[in-house]
Protein backbone atom coordinates (compact mmCIF):
# COMPACT_ATOMS: atom_id res chain seq x y z
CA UNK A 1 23.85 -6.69 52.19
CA UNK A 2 27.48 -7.11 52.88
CA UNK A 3 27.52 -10.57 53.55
CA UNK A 4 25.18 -11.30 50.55
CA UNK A 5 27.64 -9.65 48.49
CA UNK A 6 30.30 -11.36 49.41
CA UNK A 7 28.64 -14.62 49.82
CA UNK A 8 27.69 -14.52 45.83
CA UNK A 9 31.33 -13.81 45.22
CA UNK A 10 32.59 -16.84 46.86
CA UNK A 11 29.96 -18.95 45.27
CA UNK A 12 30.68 -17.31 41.88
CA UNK A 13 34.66 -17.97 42.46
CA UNK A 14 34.04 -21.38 42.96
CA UNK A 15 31.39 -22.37 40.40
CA UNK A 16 34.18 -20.33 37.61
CA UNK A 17 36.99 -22.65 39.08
CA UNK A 18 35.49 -25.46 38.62
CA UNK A 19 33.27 -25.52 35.65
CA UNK A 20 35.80 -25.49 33.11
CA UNK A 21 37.07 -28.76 34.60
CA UNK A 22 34.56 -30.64 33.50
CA UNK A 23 35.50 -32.89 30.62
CA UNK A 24 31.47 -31.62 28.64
CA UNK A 25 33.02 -27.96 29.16
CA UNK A 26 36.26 -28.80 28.50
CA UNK A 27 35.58 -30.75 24.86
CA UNK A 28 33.67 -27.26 23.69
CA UNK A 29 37.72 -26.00 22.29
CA UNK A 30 37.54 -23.07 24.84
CA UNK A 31 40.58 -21.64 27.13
CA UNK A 32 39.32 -21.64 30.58
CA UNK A 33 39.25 -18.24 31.30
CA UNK A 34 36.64 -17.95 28.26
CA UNK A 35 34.69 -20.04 29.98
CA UNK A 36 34.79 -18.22 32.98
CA UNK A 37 34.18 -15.05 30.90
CA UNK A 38 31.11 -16.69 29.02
CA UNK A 39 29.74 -18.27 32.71
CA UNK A 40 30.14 -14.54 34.05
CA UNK A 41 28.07 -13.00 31.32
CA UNK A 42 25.15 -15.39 31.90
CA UNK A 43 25.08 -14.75 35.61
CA UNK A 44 25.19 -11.02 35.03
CA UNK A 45 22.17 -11.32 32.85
CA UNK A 46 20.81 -13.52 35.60
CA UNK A 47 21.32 -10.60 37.86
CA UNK A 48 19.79 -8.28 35.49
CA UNK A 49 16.84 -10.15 34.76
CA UNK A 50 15.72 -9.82 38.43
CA UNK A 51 16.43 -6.25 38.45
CA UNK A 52 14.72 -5.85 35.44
CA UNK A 53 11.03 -7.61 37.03
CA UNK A 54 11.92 -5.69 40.59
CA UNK A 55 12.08 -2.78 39.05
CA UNK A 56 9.91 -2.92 35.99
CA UNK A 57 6.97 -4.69 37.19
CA UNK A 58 7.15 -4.04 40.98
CA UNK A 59 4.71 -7.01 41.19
CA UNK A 60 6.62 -9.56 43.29
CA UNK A 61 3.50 -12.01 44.46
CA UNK A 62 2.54 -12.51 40.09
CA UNK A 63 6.32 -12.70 38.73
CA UNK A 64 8.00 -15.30 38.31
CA UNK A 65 11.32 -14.22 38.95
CA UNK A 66 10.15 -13.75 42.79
CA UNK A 67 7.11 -15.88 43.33
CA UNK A 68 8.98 -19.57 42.34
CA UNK A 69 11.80 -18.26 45.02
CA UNK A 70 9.57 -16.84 47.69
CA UNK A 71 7.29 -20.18 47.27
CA UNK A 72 10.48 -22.37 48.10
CA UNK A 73 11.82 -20.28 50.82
CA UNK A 74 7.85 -21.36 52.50
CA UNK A 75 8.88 -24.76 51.56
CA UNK A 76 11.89 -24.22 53.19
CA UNK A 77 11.06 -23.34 56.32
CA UNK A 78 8.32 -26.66 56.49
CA UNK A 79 11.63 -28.46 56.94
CA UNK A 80 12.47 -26.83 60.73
CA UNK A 81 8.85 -27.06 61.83
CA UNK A 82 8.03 -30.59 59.86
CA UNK A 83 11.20 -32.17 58.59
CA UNK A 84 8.87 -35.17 57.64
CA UNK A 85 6.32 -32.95 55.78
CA UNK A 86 9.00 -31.20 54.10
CA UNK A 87 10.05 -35.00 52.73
CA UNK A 88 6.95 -35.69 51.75
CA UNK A 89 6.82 -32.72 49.65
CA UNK A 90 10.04 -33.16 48.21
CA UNK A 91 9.05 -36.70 46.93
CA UNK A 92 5.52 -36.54 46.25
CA UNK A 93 4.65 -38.96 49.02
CA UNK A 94 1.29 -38.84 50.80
CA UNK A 95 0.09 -35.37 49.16
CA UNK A 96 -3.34 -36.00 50.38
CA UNK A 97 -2.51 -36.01 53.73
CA UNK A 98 -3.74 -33.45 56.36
CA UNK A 99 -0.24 -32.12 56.92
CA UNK A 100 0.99 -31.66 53.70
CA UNK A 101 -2.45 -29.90 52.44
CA UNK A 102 -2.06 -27.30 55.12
CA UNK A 103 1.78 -26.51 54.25
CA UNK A 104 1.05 -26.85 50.44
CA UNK A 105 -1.87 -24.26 51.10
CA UNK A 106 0.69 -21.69 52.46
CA UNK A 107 2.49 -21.00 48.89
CA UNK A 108 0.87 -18.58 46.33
CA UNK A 109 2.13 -20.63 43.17
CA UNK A 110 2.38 -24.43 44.20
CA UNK A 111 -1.33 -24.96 42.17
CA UNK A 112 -1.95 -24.10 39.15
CA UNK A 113 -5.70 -22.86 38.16
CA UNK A 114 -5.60 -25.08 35.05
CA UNK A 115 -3.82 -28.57 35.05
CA UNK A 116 -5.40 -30.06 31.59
CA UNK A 117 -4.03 -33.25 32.75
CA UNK A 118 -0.07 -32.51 32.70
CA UNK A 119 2.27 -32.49 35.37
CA UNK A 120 2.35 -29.08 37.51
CA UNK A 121 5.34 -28.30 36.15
CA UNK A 122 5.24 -25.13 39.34
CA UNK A 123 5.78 -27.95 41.70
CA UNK A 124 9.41 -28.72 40.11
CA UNK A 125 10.40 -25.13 40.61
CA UNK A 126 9.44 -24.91 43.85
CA UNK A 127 11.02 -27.97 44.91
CA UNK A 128 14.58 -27.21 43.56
CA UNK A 129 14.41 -23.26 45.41
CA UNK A 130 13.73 -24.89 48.29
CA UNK A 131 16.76 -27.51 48.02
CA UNK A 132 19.18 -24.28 46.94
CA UNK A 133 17.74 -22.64 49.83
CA UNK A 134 20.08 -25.17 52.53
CA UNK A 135 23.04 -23.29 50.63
CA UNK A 136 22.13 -20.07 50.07
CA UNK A 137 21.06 -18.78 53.30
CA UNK A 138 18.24 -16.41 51.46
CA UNK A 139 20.27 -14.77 49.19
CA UNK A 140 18.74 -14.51 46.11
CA UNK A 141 21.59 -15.00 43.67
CA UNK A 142 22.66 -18.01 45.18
CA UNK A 143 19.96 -19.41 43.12
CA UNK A 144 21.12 -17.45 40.17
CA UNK A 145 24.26 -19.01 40.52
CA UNK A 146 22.90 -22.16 40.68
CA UNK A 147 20.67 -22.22 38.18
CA UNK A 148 23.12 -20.60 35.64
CA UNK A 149 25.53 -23.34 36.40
CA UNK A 150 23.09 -25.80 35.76
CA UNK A 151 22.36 -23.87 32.39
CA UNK A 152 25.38 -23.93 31.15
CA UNK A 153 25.86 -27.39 31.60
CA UNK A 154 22.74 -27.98 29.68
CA UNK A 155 24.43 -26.45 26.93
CA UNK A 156 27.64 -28.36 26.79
CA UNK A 157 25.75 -31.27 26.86
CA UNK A 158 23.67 -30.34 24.15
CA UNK A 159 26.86 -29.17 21.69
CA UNK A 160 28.65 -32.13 22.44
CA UNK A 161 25.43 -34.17 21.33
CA UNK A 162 26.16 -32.98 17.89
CA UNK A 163 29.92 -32.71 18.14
CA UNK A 164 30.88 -35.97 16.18
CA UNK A 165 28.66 -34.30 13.18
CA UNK A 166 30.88 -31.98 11.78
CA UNK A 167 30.21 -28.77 13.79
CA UNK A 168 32.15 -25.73 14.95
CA UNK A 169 31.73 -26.88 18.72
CA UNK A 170 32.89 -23.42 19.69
CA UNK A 171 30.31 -21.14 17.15
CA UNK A 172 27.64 -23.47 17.91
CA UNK A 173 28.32 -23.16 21.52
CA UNK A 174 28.56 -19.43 21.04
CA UNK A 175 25.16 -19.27 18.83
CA UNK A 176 22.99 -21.14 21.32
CA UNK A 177 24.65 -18.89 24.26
CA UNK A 178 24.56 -15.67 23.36
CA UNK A 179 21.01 -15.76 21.16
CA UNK A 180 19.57 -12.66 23.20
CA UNK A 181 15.68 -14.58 24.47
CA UNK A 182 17.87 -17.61 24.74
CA UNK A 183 20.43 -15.90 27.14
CA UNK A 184 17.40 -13.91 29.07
CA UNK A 185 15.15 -16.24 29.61
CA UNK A 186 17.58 -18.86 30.79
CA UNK A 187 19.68 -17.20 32.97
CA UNK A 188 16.67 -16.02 35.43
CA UNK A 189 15.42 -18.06 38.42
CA UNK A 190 12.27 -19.70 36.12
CA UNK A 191 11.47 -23.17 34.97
CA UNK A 192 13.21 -22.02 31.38
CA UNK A 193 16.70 -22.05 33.09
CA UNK A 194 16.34 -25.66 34.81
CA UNK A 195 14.77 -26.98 31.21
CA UNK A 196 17.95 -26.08 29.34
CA UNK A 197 19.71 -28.25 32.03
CA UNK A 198 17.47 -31.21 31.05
CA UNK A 199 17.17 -30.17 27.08
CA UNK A 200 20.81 -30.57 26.90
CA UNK A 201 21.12 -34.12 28.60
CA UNK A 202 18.10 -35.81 26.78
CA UNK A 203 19.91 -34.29 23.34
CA UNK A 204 22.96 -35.82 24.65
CA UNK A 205 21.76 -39.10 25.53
CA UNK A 206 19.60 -39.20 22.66
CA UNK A 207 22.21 -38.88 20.05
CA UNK A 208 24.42 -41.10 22.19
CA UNK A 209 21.41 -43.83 22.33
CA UNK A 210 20.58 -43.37 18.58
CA UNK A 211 24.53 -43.94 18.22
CA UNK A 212 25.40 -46.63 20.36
CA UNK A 213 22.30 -48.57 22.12
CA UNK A 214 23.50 -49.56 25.42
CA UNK A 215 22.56 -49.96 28.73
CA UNK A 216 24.35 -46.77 30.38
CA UNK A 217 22.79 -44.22 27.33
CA UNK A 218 19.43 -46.18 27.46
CA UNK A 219 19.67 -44.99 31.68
CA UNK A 220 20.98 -41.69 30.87
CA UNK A 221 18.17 -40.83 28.53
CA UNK A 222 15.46 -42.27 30.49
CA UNK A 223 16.34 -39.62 33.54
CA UNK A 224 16.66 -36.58 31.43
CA UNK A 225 12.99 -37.86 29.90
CA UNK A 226 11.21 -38.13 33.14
CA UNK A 227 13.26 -35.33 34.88
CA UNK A 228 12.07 -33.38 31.61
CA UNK A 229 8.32 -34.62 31.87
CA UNK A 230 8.38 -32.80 35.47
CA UNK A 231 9.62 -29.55 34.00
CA UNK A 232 7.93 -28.90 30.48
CA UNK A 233 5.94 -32.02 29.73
CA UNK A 234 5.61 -31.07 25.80
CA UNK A 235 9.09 -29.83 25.37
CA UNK A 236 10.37 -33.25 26.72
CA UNK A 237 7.42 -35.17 24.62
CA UNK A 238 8.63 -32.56 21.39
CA UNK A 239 12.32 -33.96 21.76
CA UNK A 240 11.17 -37.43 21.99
CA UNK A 241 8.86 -37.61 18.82
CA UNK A 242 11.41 -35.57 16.73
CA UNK A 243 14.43 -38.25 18.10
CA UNK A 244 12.67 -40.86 17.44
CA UNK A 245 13.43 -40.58 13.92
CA UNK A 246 17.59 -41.19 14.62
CA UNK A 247 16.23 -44.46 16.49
CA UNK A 248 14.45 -45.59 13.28
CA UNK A 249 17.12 -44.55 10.79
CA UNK A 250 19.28 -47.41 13.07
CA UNK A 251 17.41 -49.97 11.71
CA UNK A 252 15.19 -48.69 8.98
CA UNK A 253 18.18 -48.20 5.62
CA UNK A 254 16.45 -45.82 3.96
CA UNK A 255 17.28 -42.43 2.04
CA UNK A 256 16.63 -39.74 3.98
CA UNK A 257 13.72 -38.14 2.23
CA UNK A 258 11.75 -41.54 2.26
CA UNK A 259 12.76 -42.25 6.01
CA UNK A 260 11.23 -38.62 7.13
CA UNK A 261 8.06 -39.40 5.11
CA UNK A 262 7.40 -42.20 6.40
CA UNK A 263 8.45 -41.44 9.87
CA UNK A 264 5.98 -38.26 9.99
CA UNK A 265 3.14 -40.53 8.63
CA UNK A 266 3.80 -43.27 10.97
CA UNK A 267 4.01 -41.22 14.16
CA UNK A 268 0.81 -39.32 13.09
CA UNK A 269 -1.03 -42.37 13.26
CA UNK A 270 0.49 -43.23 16.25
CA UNK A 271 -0.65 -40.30 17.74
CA UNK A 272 -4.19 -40.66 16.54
CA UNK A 273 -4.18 -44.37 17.53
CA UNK A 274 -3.12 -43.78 21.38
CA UNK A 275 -5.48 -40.71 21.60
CA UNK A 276 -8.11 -42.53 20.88
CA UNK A 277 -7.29 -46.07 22.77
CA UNK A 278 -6.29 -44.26 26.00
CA UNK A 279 -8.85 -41.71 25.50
CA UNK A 280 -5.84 -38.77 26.21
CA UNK A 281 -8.14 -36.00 24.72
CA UNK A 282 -5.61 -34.27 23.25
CA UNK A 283 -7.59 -31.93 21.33
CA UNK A 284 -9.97 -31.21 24.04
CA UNK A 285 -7.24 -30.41 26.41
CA UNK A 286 -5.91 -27.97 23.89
CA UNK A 287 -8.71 -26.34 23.35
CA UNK A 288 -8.86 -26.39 26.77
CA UNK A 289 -6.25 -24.60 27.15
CA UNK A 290 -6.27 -22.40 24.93
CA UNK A 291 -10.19 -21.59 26.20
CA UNK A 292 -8.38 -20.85 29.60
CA UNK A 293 -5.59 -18.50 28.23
CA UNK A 294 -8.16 -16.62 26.50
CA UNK A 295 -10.45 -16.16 29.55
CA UNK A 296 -7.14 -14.67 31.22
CA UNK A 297 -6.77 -12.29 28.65
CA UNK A 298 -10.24 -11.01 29.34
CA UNK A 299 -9.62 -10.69 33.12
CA UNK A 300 -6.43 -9.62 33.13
CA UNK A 301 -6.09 -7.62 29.77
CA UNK A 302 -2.36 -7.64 29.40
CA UNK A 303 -0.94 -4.58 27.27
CA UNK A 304 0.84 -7.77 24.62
CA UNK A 305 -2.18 -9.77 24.27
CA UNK A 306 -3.35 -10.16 20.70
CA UNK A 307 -6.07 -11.63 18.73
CA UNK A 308 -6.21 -15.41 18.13
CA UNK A 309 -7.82 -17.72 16.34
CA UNK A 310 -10.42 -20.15 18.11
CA UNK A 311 -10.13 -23.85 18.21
CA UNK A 312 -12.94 -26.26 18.34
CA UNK A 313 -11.93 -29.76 20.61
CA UNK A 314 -11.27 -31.87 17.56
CA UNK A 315 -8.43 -32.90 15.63
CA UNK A 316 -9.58 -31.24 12.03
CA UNK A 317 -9.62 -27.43 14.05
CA UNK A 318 -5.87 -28.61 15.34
CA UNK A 319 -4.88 -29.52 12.08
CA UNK A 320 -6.39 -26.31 9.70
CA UNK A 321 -4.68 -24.06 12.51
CA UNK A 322 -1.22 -25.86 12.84
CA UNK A 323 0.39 -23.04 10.20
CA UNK A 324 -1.46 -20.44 12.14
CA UNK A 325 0.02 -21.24 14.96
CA UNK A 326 3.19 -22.58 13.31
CA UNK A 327 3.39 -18.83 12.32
CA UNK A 328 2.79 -16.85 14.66
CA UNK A 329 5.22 -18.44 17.03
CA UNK A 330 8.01 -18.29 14.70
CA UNK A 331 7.83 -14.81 13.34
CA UNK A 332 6.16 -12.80 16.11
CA UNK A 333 5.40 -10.32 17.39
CA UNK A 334 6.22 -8.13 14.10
CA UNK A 335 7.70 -4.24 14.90
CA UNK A 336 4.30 -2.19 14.56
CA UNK A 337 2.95 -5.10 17.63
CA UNK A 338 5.63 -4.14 20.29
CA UNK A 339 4.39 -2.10 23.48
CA UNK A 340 7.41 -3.65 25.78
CA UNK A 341 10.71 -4.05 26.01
CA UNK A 342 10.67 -7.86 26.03
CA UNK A 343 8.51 -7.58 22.83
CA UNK A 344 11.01 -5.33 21.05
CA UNK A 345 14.11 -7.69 21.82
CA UNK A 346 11.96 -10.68 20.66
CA UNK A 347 10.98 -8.77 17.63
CA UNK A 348 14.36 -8.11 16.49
CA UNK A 349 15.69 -11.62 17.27
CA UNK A 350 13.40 -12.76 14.36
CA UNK A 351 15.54 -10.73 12.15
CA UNK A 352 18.83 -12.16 13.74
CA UNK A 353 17.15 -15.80 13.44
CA UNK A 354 16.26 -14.77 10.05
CA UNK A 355 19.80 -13.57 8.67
CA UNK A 356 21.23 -16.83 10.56
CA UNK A 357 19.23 -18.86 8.38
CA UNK A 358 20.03 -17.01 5.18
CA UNK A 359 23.71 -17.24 6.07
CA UNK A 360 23.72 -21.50 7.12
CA UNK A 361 21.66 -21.71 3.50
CA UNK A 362 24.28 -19.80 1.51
CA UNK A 363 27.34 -21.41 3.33
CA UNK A 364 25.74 -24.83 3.21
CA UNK A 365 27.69 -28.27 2.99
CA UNK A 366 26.81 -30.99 1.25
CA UNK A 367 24.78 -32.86 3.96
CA UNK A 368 25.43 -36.83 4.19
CA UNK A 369 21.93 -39.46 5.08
CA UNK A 370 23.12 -38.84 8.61
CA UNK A 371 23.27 -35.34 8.84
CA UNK A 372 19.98 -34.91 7.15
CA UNK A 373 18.58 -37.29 9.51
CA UNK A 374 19.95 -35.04 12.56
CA UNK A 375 18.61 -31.98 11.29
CA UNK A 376 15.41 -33.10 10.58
CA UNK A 377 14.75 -34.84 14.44
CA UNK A 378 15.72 -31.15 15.49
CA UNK A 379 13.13 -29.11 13.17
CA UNK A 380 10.54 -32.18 14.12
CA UNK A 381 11.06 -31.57 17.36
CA UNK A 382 11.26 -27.48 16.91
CA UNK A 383 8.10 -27.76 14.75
CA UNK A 384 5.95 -29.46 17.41
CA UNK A 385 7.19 -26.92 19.91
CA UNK A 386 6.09 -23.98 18.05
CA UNK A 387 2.62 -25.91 16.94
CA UNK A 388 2.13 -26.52 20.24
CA UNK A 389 3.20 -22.90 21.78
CA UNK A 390 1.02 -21.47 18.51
CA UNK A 391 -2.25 -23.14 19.22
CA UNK A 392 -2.88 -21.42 23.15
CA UNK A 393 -1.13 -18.58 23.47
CA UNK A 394 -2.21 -15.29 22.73
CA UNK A 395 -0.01 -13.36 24.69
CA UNK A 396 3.41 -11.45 23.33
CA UNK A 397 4.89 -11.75 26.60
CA UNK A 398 4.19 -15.67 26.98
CA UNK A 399 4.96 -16.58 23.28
CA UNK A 400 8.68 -15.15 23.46
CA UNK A 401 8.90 -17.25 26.27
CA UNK A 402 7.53 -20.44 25.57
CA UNK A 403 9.57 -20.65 21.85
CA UNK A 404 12.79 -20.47 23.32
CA UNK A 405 13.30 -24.61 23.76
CA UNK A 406 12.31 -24.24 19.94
CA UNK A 407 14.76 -21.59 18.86
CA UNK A 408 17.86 -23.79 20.64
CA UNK A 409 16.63 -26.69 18.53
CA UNK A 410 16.51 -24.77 15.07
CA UNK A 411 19.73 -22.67 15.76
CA UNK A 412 21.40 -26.06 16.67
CA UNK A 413 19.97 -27.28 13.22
CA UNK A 414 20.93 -24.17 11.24
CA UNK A 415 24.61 -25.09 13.00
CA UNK A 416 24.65 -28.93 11.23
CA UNK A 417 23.91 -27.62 8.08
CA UNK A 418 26.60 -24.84 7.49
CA UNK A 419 29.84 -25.30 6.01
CA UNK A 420 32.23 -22.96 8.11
CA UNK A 421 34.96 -23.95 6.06
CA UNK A 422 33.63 -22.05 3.14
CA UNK A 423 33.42 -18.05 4.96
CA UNK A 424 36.76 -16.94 5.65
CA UNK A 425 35.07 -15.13 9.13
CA UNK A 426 33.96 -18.27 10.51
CA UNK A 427 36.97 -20.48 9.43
CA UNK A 428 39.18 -18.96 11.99
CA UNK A 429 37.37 -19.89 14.94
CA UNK A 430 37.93 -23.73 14.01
């Protein structure tokens, strides 16, 4: 226990010396001891997330704060009996083979019961525990540390994404931060923590790409995408569709309102188009999905599970549900549905989402074709999110978690669009 201690300390000492070195940390206006202040808070809610599931659920095999980590140590130790297994695994090489079947069939977590043709986005989490593990020596908040650092890089990269469009880099650095599901459910050792990593480079190379097309952002972007197709495939595919609007407004001179029209329209039909020529089954697969949550509900009966609505496999059921689900991922759960802790937080973050938007409308700028153009990728992309989140989940507990990549989007949005120069309160932080 000693050593851990101390061990974490080192580690901690080191990752607070050198993160605000880095130029992405550095641009954000901060002194570097804020930094170290604001990197220190997120690894003490790190800390007190897993304390929080140890002592809470007292269910280490089915939560995810333990099972990710105790599937990676297994990996882990493949490496002194198999180093060329353990390769294999790492890289996806040869995963049929005898060997890596029987090493594969030692974790609780590395399959997932339903796939619905997506990557096994378990698989990524493993992989990178078991990489920390050559550093951490089994402490546990190694991998805090190191996911937290990775976190808050994701974060810089994301701010400075939007930097050159008029925003308080500080306030919107501080608003995507210190948003309470945000700073939860990104500071534990879970996929969510690794995705803000990769969220904040595809923003960044996306708005870089949309601003100058070259080969170095057209690289950058491309391994944030794939790297972000192996952690949350629809998150990554959500960004894309809703960016893909700055890459038309390049070449498309339209107003705004037109552009975002047409854009919707077109990519609908796009959508509908590939569906159908690659036969992708989209709306079977979410239906599938959804079928499958359900069924767990059943089993299981978890105390936040709530009644959903129940999609057919067609695109018309997807479609006359889409507000539905739009909703209920937005909004809920309400105060008279909370039977947790985690439900009551997420409850009363609507309210603080809520008075964030009031305030951004009533301090609003005057928004050039540009800035409207920004804001509306991020809601596009936010939107599809929620849609998505909306349509198969029917669980409290895994809807508070699964809207947090949308919630960074929209309070990065609600950031473009106020004026800071007009409330006296916010003016002083420029």
């Amino acid at each position: 226990m000693l050593f851990d201690s101390i061990y974490v300390f080192i580690c901690w000492a080191i990752c607070t010396w050198y993160l605000p070195k880095i130029n992405l940390v550095k641009s954000l206006g901060f002194k570097e001891n804020q930094i170290r202040v604001l990197f220190s808070v997120k690894v003490l809610v790190g800390i007190g997330f897993m304390l929080f599931y140890q002592y809470y659920y007292d269910d280490r095999q089915n939560t995810d704060a333990f099972r990710f980590y105790d599937d990676g140590n297994i990996l882990y130790n493949v490496f002194h009996s198999d180093p060329l297994t353990f390769f294999k695994i790492l890289f996806g090489i040869e995963m049929q083979s005898a060997e890596v079947i029987a090493s594969v069939d030692l974790m609780n977590n590395w399959y997932k019961e339903h796939l619905h043709g997506v990557f096994n986005d378990n698989m990524t989490i493993i992989r990178f525990n078991a990489l920390v593990r050559f550093l951490s020596f089994d402490v546990y908040h190694i991998h805090t540390l190191a996911v937290n650092f990775l976190g808050f890089l994701g974060l810089a990269a994301m701010v400075n994404g939007v930097k050159n469009l008029g925003v308080n880099t500080r306030l919107t650095f501080l608003s995507i931060l210190l948003f309470p599901g945000i700073l939860f459910w990104s500071s534990g050792v879970l996929k969510e923590s690794l995705l803000l990593f990769v969220m904040g480079y595809l923003i960044l190379f996306s708005f870089r790409l949309a601003q100058q097309c070259n080969l170095k952002n057209g690289f950058g972007w491309l391994i944030f995408l794939l790297l972000g197709l192996t952690v949350k495939s629809y998150v990554a595919a959500s960004i894309v569709i809703g960016f893909g609007l700055l890459m038309v407004a390049q070449k498309a001179r339209l107003k705004a309102t037109t552009l975002i029209v047409s854009y919707v329209s077109v990519i609908s039909v796009i959508g509908f188009s590939l569906n159908r020529l690659l036969d992708l089954r989209i709306p079977f697969r979410i239906f599938q999905k959804q079928h499958d949550f359900i069924n767990e509900v059943v089993a299981n009966k978890p105390g936040s599970a709530f009644e959903i609505f129940v999609l057919e496999p067609n695109w018309w059921s997807l479609i006359q549900h889409a507000p539905h689900a739009f909703f209920n991922s937005l909004v809920r759960p309400f105060f008279w549905e909370v039977n947790s802790i985690v439900s009551l937080v997420a409850s009363m973050e609507i309210l603080l989402l809520i008075t964030l938007i009031g305030i951004s409308i009533f301090f609003r700028k005057k928004r050039n074709n540009q800035a409207v153009i920004s804001i509306s990728g991020l809601l596009i992309s936010a939107t599809v999110i929620l849609v998505i989140v909306g349509w198969v989940t029917p669980v409290f507990g895994a809807l508070v978690r699964y809207k947090i990549p949308a919630l960074l989007l929209i309070i990065l949005a609600l950031n473009l669009i106020i004026d800071f120069k007009k409330n006296p309160f916010l003016n002083r932080w420029r």
